[in-house]
N, C-alpha and C. Protein backbone atom coordinates (compact mmCIF):
# COMPACT_ATOMS: atom_id res chain seq x y z
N UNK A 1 189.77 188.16 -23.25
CA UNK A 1 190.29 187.76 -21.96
C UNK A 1 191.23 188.86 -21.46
N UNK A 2 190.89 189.41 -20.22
CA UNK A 2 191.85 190.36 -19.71
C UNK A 2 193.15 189.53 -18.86
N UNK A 3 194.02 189.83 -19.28
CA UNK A 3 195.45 189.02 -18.45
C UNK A 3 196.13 190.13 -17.37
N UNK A 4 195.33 191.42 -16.97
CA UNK A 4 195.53 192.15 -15.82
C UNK A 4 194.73 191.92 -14.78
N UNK A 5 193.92 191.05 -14.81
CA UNK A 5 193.22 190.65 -13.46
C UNK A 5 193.93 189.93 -12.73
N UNK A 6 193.49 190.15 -11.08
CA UNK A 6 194.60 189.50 -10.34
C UNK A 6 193.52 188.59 -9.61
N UNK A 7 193.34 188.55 -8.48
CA UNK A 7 192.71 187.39 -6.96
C UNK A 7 192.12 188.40 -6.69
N UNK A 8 192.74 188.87 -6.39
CA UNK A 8 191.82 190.53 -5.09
C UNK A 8 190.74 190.99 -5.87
N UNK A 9 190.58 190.70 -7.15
CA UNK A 9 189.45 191.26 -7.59
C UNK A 9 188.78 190.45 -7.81
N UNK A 10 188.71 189.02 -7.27
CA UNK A 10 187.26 188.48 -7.63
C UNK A 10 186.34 188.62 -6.48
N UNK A 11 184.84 188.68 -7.25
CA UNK A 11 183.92 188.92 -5.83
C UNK A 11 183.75 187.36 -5.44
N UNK A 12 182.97 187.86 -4.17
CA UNK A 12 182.22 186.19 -3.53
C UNK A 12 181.65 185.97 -4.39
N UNK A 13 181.66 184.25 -4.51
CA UNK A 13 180.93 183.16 -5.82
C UNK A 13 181.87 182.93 -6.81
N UNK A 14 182.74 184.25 -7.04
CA UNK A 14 182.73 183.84 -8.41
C UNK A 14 184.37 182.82 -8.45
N UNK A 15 184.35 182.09 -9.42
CA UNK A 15 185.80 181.35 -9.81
C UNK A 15 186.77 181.41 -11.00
N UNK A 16 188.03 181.14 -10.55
CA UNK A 16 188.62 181.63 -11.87
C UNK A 16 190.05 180.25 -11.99
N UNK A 17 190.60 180.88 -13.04
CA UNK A 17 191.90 179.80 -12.91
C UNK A 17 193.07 180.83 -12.71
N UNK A 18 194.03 180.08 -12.16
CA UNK A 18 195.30 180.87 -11.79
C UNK A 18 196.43 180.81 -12.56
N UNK A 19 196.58 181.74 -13.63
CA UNK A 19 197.30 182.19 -14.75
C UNK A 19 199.15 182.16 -14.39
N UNK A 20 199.01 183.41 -13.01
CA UNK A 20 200.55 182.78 -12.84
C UNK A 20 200.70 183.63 -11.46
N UNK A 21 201.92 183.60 -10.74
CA UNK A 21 202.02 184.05 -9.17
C UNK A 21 203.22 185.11 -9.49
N UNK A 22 202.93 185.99 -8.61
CA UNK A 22 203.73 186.92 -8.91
C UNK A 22 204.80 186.84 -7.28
N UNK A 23 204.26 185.67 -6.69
CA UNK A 23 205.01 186.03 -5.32
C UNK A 23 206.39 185.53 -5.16
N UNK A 24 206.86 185.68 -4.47
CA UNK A 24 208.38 185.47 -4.05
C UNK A 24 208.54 185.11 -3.43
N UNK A 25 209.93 183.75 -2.66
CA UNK A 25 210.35 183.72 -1.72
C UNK A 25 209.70 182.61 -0.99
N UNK A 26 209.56 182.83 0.83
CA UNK A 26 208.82 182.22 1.50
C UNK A 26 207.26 181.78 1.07
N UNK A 27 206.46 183.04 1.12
CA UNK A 27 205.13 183.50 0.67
C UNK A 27 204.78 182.03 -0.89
N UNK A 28 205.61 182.36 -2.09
CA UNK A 28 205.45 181.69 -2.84
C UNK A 28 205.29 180.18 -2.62
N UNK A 29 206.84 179.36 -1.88
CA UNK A 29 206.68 178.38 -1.54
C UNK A 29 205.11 177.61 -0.41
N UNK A 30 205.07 178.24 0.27
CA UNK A 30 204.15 178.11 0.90
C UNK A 30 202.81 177.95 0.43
N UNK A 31 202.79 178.95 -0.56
CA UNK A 31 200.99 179.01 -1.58
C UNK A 31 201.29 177.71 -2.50
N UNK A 32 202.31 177.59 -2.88
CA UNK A 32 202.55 176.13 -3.55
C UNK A 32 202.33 174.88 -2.92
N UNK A 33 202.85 174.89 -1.90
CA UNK A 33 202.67 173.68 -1.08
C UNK A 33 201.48 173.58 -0.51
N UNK A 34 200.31 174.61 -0.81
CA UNK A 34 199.04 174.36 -0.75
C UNK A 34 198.49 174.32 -1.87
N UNK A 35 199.06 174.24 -2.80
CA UNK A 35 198.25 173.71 -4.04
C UNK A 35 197.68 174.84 -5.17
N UNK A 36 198.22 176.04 -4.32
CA UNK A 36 198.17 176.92 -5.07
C UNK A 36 199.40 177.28 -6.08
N UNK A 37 199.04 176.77 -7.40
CA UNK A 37 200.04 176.63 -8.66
C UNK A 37 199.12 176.97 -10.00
N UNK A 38 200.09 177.63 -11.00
CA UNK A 38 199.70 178.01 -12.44
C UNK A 38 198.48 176.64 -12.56
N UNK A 39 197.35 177.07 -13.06
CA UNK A 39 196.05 176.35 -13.37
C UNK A 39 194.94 175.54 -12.59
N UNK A 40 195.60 176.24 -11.14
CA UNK A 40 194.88 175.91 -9.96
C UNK A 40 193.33 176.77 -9.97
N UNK A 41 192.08 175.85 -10.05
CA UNK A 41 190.94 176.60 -9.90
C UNK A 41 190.71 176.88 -8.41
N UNK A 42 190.51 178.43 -8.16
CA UNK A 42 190.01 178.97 -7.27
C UNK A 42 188.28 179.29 -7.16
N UNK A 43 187.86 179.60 -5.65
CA UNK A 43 186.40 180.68 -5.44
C UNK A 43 186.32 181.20 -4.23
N UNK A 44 186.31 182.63 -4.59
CA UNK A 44 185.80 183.21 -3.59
C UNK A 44 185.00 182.92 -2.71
N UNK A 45 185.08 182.62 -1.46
CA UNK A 45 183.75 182.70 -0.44
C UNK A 45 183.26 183.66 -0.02
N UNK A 46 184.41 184.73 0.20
CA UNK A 46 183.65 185.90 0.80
C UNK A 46 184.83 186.92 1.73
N UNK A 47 184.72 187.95 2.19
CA UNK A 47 185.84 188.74 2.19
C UNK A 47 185.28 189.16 4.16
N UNK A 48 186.26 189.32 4.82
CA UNK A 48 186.68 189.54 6.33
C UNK A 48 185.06 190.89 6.36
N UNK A 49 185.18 191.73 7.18
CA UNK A 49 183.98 192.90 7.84
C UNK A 49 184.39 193.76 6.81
N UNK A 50 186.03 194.08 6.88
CA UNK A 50 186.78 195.42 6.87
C UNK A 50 187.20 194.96 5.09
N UNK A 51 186.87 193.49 4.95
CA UNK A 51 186.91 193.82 3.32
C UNK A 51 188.64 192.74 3.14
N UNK A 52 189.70 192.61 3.56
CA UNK A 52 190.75 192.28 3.80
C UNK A 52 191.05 191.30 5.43
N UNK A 53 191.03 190.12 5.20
CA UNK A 53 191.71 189.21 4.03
C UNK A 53 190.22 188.83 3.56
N UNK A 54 190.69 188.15 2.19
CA UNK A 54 189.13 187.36 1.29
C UNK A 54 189.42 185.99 1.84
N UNK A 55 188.28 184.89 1.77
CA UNK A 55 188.66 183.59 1.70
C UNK A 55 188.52 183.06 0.51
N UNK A 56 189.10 182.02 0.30
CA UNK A 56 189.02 181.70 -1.53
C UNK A 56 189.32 179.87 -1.00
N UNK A 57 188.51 178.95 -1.73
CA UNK A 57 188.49 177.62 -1.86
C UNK A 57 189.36 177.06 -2.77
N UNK A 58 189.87 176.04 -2.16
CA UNK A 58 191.28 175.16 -3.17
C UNK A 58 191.08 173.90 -2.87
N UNK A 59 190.84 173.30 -3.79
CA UNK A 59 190.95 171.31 -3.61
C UNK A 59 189.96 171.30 -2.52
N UNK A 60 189.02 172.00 -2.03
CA UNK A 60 188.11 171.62 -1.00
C UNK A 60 188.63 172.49 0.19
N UNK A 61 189.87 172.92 0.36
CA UNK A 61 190.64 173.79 1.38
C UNK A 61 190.54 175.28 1.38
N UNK A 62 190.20 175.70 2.46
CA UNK A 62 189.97 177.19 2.69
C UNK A 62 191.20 178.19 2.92
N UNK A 63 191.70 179.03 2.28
CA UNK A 63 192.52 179.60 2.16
C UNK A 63 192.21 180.78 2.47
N UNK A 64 192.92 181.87 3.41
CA UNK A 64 192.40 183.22 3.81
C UNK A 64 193.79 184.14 2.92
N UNK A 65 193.79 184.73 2.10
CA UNK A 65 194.86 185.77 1.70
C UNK A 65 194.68 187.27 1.87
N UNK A 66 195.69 187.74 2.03
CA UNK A 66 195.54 189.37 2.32
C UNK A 66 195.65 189.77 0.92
N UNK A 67 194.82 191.07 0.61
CA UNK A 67 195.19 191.57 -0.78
C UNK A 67 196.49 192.00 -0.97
N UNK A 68 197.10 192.21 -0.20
CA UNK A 68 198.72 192.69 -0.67
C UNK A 68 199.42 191.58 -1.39
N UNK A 69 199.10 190.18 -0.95
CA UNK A 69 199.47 188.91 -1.33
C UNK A 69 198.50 188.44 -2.74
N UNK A 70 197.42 188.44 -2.80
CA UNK A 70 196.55 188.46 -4.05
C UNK A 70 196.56 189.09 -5.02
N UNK A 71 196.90 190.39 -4.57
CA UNK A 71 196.79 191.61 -5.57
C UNK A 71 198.38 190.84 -7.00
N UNK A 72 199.26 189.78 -6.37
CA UNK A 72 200.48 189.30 -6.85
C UNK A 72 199.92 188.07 -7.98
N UNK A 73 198.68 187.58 -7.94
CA UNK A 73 198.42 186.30 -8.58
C UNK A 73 197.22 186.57 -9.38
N UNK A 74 197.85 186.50 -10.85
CA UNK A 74 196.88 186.71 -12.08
C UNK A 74 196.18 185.95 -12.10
N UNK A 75 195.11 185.42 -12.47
CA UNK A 75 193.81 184.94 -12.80
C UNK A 75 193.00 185.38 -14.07
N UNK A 76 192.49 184.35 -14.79
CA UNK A 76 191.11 184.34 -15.18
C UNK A 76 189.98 183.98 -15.05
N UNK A 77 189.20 185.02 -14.63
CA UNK A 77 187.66 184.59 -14.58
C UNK A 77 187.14 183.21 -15.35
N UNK A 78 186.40 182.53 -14.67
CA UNK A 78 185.30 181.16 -15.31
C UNK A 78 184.15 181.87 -16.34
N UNK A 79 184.59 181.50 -17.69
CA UNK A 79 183.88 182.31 -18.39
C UNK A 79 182.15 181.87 -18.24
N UNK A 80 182.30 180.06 -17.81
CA UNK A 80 181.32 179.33 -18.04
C UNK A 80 179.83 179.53 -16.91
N UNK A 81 180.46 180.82 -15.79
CA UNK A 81 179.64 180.86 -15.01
C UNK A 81 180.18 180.57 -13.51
N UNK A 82 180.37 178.90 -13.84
CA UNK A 82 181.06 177.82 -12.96
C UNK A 82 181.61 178.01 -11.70
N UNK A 83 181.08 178.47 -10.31
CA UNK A 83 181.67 178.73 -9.36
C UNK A 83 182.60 177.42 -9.09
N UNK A 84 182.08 176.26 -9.26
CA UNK A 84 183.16 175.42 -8.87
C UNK A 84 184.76 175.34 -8.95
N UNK A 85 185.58 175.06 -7.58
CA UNK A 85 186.58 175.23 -7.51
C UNK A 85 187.67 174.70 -8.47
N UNK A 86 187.07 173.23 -8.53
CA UNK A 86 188.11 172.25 -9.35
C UNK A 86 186.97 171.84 -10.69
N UNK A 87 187.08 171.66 -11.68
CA UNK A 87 186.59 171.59 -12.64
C UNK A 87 186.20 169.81 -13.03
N UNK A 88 187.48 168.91 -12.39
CA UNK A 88 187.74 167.56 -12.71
C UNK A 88 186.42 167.00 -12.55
N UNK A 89 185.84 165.47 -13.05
CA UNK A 89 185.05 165.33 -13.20
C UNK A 89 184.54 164.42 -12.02
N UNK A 90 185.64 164.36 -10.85
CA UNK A 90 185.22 163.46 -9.71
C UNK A 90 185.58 164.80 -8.85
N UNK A 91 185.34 165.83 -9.23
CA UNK A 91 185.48 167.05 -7.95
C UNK A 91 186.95 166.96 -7.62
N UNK A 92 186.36 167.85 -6.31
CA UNK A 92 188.26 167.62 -5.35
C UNK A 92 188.52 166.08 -4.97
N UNK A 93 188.31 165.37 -5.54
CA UNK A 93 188.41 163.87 -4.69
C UNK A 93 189.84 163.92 -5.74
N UNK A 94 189.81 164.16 -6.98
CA UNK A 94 190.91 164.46 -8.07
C UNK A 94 191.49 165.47 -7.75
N UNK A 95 191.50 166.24 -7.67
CA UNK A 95 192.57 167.43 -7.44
C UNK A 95 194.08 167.44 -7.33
N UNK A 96 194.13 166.33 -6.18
CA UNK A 96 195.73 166.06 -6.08
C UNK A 96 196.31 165.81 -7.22
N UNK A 97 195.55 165.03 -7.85
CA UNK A 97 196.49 164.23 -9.05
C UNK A 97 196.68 165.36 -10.26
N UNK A 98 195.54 166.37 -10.39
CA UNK A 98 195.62 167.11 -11.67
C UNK A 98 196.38 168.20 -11.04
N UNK A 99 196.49 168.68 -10.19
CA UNK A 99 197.17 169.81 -9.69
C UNK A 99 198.84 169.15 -9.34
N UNK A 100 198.93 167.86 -9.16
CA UNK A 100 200.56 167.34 -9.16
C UNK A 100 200.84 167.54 -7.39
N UNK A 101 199.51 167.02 -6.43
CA UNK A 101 200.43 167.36 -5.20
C UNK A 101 199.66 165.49 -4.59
């Protein structure tokens, strides 16, 4: 398992879990209060023309981040393949509860 991978480097499809946030401040609070927190499963959808911002899926919610902001939040790749966002066994219908929002 590499623990230097961040967000910005996953391609479209693929999913990972979110290891830990490197952000600060406003920025941080804010990705939290969307549910973006340590063991939150993410997936790429797919990245802007110019490549920056990517979109990435959360609890069913579309999230657009700039890599300057991604490049801050470690991740591990889904070893299992698994593009799916949330792993739980009723989908995002669970999410709230396992993610604590």
């Amino acid at each position: 398992m590499n623990h230097d991978l961040t967000l910005c480097s996953l391609r479209p499809g693929e999913g990972c879990r979110v290891r830990a946030l490197r952000v600060h401040g406003s920025m941080r609070l804010r990705l939290r209060e969307l549910g973006l927190i340590e063991g939150a499963f993410l997936r790429c959808l797919g990245r802007s023309p110019l490549g920056d911002p990517a979109a990435y899926e959360l609890c069913g919610a579309v999230l657009a981040l700039r890599d300057r902001d991604s490049r801050k939040i470690w991740i591990e790749r889904r070893e299992d393949g698994n593009a799916d966002a949330c792993d739980r066994a009723g989908g995002t219908a669970e999410c709230g509860e396992e993610h604590g929002l």
